[in-house]
PDB file of N, CA and C in Angstrom:
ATOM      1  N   UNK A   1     -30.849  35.002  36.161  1.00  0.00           N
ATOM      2  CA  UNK A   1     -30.819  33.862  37.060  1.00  0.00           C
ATOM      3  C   UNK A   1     -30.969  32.590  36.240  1.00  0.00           C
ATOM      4  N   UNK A   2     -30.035  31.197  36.909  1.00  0.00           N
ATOM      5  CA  UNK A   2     -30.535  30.229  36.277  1.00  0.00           C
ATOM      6  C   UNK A   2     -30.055  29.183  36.953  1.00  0.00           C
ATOM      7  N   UNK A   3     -30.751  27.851  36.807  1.00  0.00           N
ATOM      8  CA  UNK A   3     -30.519  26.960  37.450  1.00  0.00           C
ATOM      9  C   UNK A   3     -29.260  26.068  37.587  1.00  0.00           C
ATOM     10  N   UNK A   4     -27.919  25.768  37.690  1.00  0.00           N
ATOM     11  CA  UNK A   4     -26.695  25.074  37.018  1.00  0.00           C
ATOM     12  C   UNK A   4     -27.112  23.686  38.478  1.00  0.00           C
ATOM     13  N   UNK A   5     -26.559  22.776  37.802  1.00  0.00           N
ATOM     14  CA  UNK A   5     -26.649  21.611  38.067  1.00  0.00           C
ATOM     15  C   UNK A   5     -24.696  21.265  38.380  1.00  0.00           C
ATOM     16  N   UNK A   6     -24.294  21.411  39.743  1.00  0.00           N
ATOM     17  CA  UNK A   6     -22.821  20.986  39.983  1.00  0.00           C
ATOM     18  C   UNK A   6     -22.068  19.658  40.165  1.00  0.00           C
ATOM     19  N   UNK A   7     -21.719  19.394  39.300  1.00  0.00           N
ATOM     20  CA  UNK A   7     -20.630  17.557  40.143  1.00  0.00           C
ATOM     21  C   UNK A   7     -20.054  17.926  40.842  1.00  0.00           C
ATOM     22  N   UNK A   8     -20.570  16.394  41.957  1.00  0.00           N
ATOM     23  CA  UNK A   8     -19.297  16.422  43.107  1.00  0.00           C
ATOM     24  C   UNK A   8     -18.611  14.899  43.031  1.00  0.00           C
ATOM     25  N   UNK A   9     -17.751  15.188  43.275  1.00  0.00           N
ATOM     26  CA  UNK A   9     -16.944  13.652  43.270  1.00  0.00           C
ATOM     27  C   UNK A   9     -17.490  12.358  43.508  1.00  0.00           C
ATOM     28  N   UNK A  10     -17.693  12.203  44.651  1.00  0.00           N
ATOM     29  CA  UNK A  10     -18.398  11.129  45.480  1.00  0.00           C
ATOM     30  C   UNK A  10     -19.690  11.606  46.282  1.00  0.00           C
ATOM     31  N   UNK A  11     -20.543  12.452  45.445  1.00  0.00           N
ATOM     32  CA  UNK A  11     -21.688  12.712  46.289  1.00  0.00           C
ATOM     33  C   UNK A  11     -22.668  13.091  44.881  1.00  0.00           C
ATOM     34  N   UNK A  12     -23.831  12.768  44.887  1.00  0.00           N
ATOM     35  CA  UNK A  12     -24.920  13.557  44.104  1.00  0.00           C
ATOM     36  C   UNK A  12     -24.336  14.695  43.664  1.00  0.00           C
ATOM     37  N   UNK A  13     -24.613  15.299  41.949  1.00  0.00           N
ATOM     38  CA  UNK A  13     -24.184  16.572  41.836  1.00  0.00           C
ATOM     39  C   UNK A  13     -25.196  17.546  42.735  1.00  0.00           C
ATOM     40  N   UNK A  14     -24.705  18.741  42.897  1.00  0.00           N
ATOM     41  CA  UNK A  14     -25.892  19.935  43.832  1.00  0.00           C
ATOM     42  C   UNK A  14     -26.622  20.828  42.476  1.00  0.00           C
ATOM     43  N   UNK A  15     -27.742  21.448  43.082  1.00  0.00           N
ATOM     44  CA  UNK A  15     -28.393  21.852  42.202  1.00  0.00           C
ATOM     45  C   UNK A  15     -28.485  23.632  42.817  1.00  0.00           C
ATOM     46  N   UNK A  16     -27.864  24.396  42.018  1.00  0.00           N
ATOM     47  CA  UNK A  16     -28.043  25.653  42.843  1.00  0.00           C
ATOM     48  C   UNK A  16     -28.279  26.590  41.941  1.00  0.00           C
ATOM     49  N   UNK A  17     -29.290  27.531  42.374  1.00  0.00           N
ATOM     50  CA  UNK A  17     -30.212  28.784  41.460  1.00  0.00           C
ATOM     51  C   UNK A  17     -29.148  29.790  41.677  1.00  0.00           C
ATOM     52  N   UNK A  18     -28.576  30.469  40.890  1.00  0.00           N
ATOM     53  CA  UNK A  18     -27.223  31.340  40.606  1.00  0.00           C
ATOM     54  C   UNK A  18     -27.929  32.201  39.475  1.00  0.00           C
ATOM     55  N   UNK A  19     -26.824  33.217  39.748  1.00  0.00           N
ATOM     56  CA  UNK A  19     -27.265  34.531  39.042  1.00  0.00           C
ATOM     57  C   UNK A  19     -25.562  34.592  38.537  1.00  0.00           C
ATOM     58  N   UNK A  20     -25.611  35.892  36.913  1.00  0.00           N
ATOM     59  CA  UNK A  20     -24.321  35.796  36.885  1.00  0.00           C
ATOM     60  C   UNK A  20     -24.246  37.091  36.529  1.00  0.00           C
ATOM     61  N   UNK A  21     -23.026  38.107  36.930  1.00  0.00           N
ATOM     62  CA  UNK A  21     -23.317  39.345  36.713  1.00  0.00           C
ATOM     63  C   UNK A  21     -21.519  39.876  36.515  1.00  0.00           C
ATOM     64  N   UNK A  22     -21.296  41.048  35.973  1.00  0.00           N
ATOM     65  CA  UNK A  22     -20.093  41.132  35.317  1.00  0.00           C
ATOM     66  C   UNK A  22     -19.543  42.106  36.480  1.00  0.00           C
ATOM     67  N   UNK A  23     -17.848  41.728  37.079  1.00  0.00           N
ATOM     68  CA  UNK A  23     -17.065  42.834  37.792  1.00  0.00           C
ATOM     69  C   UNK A  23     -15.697  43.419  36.952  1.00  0.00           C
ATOM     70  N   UNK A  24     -15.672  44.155  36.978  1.00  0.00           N
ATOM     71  CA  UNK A  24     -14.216  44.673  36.487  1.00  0.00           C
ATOM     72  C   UNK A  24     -13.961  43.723  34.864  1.00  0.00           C
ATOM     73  N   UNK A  25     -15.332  43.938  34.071  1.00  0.00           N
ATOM     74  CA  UNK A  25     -15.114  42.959  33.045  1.00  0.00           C
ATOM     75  C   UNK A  25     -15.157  41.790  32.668  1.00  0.00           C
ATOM     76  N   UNK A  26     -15.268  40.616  33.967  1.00  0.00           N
ATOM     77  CA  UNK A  26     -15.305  39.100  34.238  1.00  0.00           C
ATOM     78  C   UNK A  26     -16.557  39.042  34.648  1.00  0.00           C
ATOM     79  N   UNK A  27     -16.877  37.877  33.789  1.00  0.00           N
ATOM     80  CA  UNK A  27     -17.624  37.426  34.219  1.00  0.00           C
ATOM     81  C   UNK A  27     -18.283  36.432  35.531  1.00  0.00           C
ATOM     82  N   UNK A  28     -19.210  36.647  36.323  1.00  0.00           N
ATOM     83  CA  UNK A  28     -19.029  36.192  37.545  1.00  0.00           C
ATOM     84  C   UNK A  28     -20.369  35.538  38.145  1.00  0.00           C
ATOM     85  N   UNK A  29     -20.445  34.218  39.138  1.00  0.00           N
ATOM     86  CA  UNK A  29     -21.427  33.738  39.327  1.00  0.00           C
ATOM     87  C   UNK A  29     -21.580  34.283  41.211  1.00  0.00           C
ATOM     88  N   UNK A  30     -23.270  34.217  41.073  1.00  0.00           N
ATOM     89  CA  UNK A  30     -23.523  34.323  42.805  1.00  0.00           C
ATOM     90  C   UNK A  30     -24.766  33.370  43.360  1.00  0.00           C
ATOM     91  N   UNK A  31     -23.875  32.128  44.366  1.00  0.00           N
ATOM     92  CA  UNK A  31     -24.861  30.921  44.577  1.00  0.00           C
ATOM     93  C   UNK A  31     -26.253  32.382  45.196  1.00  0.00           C
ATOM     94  N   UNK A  32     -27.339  31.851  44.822  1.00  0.00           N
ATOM     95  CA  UNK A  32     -28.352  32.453  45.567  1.00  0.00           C
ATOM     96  C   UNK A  32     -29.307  31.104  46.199  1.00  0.00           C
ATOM     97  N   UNK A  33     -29.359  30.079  45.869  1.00  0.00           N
ATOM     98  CA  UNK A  33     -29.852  29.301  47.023  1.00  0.00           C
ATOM     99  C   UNK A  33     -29.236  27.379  46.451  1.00  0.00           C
ATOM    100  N   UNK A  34     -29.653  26.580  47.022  1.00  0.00           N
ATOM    101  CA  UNK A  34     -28.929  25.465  47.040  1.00  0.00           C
ATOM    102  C   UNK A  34     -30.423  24.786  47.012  1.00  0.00           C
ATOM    103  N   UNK A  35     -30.671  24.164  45.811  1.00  0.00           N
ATOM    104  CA  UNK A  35     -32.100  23.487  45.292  1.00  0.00           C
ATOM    105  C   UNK A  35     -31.929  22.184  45.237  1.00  0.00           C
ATOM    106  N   UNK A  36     -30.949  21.354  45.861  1.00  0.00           N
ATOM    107  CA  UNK A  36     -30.345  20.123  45.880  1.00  0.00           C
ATOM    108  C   UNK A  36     -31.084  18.849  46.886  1.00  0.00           C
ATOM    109  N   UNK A  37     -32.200  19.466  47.760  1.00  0.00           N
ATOM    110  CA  UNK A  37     -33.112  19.031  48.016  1.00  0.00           C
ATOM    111  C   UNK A  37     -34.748  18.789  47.680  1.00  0.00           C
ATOM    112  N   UNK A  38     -34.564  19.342  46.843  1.00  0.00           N
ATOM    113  CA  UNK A  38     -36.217  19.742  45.682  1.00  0.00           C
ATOM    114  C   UNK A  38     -36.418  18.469  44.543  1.00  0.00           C
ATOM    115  N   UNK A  39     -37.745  17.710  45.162  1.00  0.00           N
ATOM    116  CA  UNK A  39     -37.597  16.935  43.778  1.00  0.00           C
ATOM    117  C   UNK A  39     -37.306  17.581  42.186  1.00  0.00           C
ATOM    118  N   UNK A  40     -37.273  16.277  41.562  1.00  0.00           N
ATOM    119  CA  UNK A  40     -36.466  16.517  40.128  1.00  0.00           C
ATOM    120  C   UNK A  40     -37.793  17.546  39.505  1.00  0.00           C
ATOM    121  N   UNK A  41     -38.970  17.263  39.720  1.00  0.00           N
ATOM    122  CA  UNK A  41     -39.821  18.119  38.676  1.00  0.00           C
ATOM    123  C   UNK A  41     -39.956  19.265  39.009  1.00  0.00           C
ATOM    124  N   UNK A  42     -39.949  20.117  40.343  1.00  0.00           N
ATOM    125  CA  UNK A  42     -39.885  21.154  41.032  1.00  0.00           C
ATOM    126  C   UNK A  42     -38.993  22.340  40.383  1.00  0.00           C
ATOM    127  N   UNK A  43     -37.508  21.121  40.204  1.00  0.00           N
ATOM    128  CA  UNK A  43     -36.313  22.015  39.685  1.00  0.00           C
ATOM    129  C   UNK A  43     -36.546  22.092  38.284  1.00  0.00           C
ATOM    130  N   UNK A  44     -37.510  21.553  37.340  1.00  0.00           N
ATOM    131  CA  UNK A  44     -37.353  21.393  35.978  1.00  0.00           C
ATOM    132  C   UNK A  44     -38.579  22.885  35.857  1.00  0.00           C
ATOM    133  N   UNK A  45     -39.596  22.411  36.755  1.00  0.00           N
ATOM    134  CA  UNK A  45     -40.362  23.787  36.513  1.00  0.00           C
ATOM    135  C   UNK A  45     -39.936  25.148  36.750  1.00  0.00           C
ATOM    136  N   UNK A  46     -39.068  25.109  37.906  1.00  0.00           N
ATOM    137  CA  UNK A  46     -38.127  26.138  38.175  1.00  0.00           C
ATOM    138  C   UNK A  46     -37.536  26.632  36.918  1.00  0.00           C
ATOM    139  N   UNK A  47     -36.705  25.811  36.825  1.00  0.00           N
ATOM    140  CA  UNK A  47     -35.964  26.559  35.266  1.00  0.00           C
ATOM    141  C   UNK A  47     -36.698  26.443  34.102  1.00  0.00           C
ATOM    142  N   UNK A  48     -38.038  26.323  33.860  1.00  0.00           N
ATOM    143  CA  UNK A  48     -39.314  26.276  32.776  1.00  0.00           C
ATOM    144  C   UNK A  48     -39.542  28.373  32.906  1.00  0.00           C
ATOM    145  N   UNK A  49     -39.503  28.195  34.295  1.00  0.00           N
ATOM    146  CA  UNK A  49     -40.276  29.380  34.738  1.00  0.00           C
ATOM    147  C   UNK A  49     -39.255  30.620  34.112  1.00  0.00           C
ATOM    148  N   UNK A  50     -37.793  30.122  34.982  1.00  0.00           N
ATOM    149  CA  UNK A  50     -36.845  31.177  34.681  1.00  0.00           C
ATOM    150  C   UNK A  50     -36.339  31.109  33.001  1.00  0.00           C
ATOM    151  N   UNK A  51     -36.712  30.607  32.400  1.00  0.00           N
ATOM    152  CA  UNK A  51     -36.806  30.943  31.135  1.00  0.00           C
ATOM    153  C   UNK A  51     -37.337  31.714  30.403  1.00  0.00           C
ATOM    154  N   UNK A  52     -39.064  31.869  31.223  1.00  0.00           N
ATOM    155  CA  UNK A  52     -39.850  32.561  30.525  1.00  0.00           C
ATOM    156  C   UNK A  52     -41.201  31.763  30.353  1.00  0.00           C
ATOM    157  N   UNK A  53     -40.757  30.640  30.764  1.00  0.00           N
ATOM    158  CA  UNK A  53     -42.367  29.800  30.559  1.00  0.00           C
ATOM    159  C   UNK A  53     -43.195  29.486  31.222  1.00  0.00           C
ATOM    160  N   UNK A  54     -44.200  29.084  30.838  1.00  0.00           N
ATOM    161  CA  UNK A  54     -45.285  28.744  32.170  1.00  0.00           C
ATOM    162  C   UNK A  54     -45.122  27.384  32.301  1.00  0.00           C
ATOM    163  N   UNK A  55     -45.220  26.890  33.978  1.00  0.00           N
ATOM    164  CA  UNK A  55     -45.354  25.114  34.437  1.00  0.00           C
ATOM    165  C   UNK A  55     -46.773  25.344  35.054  1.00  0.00           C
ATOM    166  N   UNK A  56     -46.935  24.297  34.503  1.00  0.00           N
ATOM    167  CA  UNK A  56     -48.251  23.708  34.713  1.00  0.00           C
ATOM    168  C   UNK A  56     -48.472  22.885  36.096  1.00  0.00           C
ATOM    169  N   UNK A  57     -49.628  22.721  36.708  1.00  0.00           N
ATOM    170  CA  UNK A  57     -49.217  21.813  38.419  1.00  0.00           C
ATOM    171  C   UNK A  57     -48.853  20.310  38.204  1.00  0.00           C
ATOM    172  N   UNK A  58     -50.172  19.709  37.163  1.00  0.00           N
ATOM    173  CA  UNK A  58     -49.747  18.628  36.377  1.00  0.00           C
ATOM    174  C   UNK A  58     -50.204  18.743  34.736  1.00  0.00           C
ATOM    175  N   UNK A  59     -49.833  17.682  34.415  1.00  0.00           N
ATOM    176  CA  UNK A  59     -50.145  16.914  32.808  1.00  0.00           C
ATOM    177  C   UNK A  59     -51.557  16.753  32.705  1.00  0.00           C
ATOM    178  N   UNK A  60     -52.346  16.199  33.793  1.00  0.00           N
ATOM    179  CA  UNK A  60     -53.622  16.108  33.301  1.00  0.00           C
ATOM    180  C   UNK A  60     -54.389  16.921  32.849  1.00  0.00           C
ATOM    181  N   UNK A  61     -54.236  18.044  33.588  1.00  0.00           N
ATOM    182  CA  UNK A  61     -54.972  19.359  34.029  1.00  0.00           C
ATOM    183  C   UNK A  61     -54.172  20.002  32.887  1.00  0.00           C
ATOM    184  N   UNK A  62     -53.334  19.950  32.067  1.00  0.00           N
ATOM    185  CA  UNK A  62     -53.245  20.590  30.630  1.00  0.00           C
ATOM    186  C   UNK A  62     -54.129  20.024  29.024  1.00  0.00           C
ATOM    187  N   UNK A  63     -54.742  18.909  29.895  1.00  0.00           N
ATOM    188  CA  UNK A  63     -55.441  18.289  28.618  1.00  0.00           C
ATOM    189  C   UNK A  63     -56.497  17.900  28.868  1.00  0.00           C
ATOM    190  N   UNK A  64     -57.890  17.754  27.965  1.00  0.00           N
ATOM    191  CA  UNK A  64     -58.965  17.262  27.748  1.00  0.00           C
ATOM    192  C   UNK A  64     -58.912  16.332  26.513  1.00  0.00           C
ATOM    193  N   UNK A  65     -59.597  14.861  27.423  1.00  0.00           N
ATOM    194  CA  UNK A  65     -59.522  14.024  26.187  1.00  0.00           C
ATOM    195  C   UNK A  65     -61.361  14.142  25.383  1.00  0.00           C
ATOM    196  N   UNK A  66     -60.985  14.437  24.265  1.00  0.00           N
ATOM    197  CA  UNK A  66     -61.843  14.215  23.771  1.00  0.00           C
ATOM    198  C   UNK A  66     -62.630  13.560  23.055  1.00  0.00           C
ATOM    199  N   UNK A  67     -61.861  12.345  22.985  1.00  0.00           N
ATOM    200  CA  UNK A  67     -62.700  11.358  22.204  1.00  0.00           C
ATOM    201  C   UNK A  67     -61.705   9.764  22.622  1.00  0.00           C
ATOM    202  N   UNK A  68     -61.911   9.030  22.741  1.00  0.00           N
ATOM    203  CA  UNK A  68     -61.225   7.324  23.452  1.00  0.00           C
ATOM    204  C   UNK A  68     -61.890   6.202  22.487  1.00  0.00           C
ATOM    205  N   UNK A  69     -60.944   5.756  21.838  1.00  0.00           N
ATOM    206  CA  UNK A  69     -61.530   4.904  20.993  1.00  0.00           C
ATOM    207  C   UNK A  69     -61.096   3.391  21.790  1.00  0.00           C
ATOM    208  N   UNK A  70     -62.417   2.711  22.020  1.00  0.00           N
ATOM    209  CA  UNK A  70     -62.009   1.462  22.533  1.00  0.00           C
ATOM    210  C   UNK A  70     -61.343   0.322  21.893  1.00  0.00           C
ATOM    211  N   UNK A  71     -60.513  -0.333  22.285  1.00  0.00           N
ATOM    212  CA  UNK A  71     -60.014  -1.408  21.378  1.00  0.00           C
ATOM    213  C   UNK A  71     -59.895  -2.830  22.220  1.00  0.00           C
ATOM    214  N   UNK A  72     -60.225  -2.844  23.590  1.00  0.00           N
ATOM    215  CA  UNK A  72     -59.860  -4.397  24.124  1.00  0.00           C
ATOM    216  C   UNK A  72     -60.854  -5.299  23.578  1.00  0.00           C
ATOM    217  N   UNK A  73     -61.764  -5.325  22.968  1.00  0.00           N
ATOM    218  CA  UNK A  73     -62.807  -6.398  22.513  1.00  0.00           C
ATOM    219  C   UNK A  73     -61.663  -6.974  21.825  1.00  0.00           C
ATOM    220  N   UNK A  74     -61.115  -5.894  20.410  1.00  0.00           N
ATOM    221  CA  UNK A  74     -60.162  -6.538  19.308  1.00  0.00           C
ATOM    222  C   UNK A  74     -58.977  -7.338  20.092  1.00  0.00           C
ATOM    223  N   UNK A  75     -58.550  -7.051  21.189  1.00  0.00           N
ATOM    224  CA  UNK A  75     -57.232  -7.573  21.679  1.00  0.00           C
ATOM    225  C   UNK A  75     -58.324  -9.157  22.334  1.00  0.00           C
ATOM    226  N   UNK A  76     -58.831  -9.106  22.749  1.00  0.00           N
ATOM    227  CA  UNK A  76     -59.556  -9.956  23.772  1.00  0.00           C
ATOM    228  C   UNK A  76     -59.930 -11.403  22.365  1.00  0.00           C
ATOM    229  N   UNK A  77     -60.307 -11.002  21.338  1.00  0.00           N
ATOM    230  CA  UNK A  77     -60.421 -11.682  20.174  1.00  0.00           C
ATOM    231  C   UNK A  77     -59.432 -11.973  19.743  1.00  0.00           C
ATOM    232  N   UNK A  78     -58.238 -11.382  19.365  1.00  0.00           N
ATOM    233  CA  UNK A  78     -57.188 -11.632  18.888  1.00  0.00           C
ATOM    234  C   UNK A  78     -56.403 -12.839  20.280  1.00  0.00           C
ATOM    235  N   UNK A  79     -56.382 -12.468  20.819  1.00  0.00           N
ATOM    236  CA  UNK A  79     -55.891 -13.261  22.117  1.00  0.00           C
ATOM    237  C   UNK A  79     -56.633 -14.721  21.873  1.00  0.00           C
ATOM    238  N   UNK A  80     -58.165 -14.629  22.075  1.00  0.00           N
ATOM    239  CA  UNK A  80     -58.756 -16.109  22.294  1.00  0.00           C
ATOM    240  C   UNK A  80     -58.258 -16.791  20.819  1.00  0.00           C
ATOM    241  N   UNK A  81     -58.326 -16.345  19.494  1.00  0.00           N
ATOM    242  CA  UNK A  81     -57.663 -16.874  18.340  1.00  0.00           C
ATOM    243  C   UNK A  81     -56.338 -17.214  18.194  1.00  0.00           C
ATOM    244  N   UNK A  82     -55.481 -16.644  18.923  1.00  0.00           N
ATOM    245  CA  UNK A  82     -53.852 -17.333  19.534  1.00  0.00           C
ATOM    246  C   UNK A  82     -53.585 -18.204  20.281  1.00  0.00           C
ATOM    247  N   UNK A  83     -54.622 -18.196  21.089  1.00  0.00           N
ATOM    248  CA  UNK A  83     -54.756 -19.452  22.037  1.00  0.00           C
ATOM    249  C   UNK A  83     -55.315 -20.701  21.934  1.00  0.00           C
ATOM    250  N   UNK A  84     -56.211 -20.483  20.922  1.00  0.00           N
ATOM    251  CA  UNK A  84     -57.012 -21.917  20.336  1.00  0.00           C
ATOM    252  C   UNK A  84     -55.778 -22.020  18.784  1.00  0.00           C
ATOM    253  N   UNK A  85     -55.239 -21.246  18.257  1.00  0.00           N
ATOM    254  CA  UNK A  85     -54.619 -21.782  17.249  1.00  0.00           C
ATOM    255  C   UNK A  85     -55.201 -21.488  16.131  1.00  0.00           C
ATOM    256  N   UNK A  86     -56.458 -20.526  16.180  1.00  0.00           N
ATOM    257  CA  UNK A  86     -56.557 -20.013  14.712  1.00  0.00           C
ATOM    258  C   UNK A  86     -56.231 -18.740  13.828  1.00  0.00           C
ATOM    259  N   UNK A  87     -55.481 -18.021  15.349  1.00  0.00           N
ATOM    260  CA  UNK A  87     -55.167 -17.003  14.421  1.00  0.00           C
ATOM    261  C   UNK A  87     -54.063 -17.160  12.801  1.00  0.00           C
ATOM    262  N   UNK A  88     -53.656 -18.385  12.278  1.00  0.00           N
ATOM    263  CA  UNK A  88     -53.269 -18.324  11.362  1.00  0.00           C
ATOM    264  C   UNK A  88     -54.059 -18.298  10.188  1.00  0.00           C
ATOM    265  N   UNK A  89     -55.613 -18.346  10.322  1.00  0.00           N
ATOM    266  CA  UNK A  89     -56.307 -18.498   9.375  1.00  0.00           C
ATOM    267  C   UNK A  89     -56.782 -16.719   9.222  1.00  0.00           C
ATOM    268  N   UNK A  90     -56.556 -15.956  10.214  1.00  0.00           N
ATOM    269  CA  UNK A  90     -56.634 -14.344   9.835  1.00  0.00           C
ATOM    270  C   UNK A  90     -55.744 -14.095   9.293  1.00  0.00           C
ATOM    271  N   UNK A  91     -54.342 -14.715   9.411  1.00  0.00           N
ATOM    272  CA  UNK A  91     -53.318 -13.794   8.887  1.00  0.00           C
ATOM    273  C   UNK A  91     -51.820 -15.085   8.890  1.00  0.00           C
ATOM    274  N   UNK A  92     -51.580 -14.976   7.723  1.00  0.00           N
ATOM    275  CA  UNK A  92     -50.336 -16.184   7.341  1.00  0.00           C
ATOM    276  C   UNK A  92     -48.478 -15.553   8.315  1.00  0.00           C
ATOM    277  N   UNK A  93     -48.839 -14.275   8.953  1.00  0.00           N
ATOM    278  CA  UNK A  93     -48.113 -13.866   9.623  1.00  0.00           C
ATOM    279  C   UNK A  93     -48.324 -12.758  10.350  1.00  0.00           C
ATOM    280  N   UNK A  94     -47.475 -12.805  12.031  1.00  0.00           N
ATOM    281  CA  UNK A  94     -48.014 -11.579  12.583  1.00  0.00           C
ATOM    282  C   UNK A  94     -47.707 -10.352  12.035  1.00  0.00           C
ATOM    283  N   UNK A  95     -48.289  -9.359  11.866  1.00  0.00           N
ATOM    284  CA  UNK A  95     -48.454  -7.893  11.647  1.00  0.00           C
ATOM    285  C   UNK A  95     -49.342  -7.136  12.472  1.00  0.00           C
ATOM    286  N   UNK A  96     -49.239  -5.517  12.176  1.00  0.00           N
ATOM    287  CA  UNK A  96     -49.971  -4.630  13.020  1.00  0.00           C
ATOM    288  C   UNK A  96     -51.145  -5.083  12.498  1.00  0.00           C
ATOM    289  N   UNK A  97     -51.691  -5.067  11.298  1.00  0.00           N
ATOM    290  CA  UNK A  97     -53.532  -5.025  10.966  1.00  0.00           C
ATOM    291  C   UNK A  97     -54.209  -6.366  11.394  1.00  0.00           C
TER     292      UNK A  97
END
């Protein structure tokens, strides 16, 4: 089974879960359902799955952050020194450091 994604002329392509199986030597497809109403991530996990893989419900819930390094003080400083006009005395041009 697998997911094919169809163009249509003047309409959204359709999205339909098909199987493909051999007759008299040819190769051959069989619509088994019409997924053309399923949001986009639904159908991506779908064919994650029929691959062989695992989908996850979300992104968050696959990760633990473990450590957040703060940085708005530095932006908040850098900002008030652009605005009064001294950031040229940190640095003779902008760069990352």
């Amino acid at each position: 089974m697998h997911v094919e994604r169809v163009p249509n002329r003047n309409s959204p392509p359709a999205v339909l879960l098909r199987q493909s199986y051999r007759e008299d030597g040819k190769v051959r497809k069989r619509t088994l359902a019409n997924l053309s109403q399923l949001p986009d991530d639904a159908i991506e996990g779908l064919r994650v799955l029929l691959k062989g893989g695992t989908a996850i419900s979300s992104l968050e819930s696959a990760f633990d952050i473990q450590r957040s390094l703060s940085h708005g003080h530095v932006v908040a400083v850098s900002g008030t020194l652009k605005n009064i006009g001294l950031q040229s005395l940190m640095c003779d041009r902008d760069c990352r450091q």
